[in-house]
N, C-alpha and C. Protein backbone atom coordinates (compact mmCIF):
# COMPACT_ATOMS: atom_id res chain seq x y z
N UNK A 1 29.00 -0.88 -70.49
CA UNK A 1 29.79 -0.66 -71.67
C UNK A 1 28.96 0.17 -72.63
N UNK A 2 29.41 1.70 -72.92
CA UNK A 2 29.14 2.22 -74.05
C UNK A 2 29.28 2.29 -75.31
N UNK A 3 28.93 1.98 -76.33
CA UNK A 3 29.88 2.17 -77.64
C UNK A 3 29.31 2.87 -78.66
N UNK A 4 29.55 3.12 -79.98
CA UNK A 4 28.94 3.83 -81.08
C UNK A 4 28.76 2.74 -81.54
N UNK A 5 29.30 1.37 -81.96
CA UNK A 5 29.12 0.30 -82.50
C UNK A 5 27.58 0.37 -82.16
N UNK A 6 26.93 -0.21 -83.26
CA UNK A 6 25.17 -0.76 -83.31
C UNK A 6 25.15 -2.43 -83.42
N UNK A 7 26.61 -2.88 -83.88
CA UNK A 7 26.42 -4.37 -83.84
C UNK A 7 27.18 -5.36 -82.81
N UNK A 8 26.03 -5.20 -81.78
CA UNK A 8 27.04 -5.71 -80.43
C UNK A 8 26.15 -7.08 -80.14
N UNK A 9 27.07 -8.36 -80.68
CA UNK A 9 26.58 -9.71 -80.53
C UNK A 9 27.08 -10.45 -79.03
N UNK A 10 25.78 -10.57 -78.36
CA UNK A 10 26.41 -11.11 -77.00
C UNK A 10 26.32 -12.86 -77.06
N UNK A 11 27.38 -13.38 -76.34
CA UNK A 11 27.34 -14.81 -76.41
C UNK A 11 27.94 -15.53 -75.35
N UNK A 12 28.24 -16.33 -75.60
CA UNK A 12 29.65 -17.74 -74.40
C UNK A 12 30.75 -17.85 -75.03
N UNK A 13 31.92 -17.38 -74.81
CA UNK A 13 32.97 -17.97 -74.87
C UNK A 13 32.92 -19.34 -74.93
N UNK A 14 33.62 -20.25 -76.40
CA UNK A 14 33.03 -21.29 -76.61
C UNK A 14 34.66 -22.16 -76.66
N UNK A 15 35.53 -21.37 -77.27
CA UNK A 15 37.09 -22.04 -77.21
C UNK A 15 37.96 -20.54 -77.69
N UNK A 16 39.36 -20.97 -76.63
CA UNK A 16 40.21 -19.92 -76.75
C UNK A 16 41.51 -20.74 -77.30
N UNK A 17 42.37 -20.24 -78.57
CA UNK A 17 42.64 -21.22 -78.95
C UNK A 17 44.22 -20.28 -79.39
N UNK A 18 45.02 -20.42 -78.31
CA UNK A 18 46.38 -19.67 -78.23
C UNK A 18 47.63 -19.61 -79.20
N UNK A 19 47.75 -18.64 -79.85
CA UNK A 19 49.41 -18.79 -80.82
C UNK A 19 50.18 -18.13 -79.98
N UNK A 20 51.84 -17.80 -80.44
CA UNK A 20 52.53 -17.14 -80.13
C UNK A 20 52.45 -15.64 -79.49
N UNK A 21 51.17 -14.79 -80.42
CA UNK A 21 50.65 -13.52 -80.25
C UNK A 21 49.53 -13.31 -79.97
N UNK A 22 48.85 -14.15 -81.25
CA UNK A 22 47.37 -14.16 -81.07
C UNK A 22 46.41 -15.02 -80.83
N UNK A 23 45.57 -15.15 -80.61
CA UNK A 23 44.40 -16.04 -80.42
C UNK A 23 43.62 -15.82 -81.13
N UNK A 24 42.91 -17.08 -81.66
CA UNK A 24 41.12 -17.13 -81.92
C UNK A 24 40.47 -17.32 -81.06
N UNK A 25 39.50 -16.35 -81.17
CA UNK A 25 38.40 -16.73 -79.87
C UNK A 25 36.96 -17.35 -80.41
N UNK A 26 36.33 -18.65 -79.98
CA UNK A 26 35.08 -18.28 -80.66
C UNK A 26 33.86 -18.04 -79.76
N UNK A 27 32.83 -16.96 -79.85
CA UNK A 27 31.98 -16.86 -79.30
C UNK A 27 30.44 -17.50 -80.08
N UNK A 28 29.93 -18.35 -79.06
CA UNK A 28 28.59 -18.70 -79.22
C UNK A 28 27.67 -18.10 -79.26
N UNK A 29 27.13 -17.83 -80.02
CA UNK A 29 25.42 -17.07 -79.98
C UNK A 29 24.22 -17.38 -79.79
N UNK A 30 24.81 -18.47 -79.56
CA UNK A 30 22.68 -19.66 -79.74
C UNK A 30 22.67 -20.08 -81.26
N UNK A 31 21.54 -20.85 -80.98
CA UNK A 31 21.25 -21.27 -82.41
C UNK A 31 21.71 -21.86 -82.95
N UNK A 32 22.74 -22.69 -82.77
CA UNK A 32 23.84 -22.64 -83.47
C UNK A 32 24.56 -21.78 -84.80
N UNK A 33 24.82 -20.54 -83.89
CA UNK A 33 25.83 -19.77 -84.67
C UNK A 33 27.04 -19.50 -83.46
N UNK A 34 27.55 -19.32 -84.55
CA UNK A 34 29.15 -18.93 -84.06
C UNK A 34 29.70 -17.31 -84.74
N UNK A 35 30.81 -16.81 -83.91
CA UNK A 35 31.68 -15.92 -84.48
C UNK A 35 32.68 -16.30 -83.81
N UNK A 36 33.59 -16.36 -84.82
CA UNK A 36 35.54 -16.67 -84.47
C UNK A 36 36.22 -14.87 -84.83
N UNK A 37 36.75 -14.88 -83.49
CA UNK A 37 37.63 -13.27 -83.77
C UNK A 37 39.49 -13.76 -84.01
N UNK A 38 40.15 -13.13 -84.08
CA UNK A 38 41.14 -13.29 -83.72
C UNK A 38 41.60 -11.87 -83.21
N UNK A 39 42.42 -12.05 -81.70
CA UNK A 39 42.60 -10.73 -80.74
C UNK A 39 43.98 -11.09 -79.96
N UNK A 40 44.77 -10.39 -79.55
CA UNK A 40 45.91 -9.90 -78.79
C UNK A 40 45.98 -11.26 -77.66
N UNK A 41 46.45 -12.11 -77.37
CA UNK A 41 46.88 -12.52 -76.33
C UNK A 41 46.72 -11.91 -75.16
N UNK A 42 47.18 -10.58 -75.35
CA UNK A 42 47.08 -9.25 -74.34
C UNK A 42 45.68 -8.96 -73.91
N UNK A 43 45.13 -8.99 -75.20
CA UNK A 43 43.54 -8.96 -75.36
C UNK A 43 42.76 -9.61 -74.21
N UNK A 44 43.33 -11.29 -74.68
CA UNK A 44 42.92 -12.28 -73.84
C UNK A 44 42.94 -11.91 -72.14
N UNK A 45 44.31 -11.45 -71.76
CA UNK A 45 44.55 -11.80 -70.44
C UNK A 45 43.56 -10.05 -69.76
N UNK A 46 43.65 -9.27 -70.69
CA UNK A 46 42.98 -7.87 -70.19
C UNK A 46 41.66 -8.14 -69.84
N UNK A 47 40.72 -8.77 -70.74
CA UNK A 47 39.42 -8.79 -70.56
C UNK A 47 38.84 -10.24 -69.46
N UNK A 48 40.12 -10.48 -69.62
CA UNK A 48 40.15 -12.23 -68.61
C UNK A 48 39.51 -12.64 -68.91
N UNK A 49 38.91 -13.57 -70.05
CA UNK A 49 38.52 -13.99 -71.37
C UNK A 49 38.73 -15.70 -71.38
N UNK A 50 37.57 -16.80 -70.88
CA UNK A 50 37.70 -17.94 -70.65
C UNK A 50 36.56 -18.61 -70.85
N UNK A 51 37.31 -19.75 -71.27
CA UNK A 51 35.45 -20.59 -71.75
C UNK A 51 34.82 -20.32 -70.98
N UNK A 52 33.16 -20.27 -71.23
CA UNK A 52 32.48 -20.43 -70.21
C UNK A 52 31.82 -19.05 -70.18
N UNK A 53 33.07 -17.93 -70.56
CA UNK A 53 32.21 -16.43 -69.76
C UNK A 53 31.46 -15.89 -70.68
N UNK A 54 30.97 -14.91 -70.15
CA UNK A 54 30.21 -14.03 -71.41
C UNK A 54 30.58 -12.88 -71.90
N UNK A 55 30.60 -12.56 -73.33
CA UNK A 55 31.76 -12.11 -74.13
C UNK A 55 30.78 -11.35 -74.95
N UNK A 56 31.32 -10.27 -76.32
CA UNK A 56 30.53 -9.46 -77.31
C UNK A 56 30.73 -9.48 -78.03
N UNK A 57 31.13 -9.88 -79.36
CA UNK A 57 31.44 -9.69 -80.28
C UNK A 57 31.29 -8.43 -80.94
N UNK A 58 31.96 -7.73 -81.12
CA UNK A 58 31.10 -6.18 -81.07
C UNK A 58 31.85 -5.93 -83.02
N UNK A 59 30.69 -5.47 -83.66
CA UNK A 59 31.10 -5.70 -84.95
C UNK A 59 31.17 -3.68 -85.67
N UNK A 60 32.22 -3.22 -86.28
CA UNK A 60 32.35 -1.93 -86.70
C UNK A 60 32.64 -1.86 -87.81
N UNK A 61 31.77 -1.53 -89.34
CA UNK A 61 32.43 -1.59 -90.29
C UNK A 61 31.36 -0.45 -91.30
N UNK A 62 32.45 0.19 -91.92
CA UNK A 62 31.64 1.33 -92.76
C UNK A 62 30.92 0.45 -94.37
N UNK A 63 31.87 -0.50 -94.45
CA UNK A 63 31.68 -1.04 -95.79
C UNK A 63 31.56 -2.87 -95.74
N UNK A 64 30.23 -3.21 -96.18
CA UNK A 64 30.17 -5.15 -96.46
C UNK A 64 30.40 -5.25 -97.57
N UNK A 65 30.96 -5.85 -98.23
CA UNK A 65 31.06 -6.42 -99.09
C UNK A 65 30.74 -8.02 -99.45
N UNK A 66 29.49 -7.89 -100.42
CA UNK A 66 28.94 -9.73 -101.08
C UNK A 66 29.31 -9.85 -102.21
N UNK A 67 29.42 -10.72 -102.11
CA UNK A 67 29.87 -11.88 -103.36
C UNK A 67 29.14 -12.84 -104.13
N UNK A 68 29.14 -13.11 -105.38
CA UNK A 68 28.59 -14.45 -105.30
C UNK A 68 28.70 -15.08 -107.26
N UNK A 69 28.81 -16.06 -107.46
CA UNK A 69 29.18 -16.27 -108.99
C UNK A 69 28.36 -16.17 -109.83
């Protein structure tokens, strides 16, 4: 897998957790960290996407935005 993305988090499929359209997926990272996506159902069945496997979280964004009071 090639990408331009620089933030490509690899992990375990930890729970796939089905709606009508979409799903949350969450992937494990170690450590205890987590990332929860939400992706296509379609998504799901394309990448064949099941606890257990190993998955990317692959992160693309021009702009972060922090917060704080």
């Amino acid at each position: 897998m090639r990408l331009s993305a620089r933030n490509k988090l690899a992990g375990t499929v930890a729970a796939i957790d089905k709606g009508a359209v979409n799903s949350t997926v969450q992937i494990d990272l170690g450590g205890g960290k987590m990332v929860t996506a939400m992706i296509t159902n379609a998504s799901v069945e394309e990448l064949e996407l099941e606890v257990g496997k190993t998955a990317y979280a692959i992160v693309k964004a021009s702009d972060v935005i922090v917060g704080a009071d």
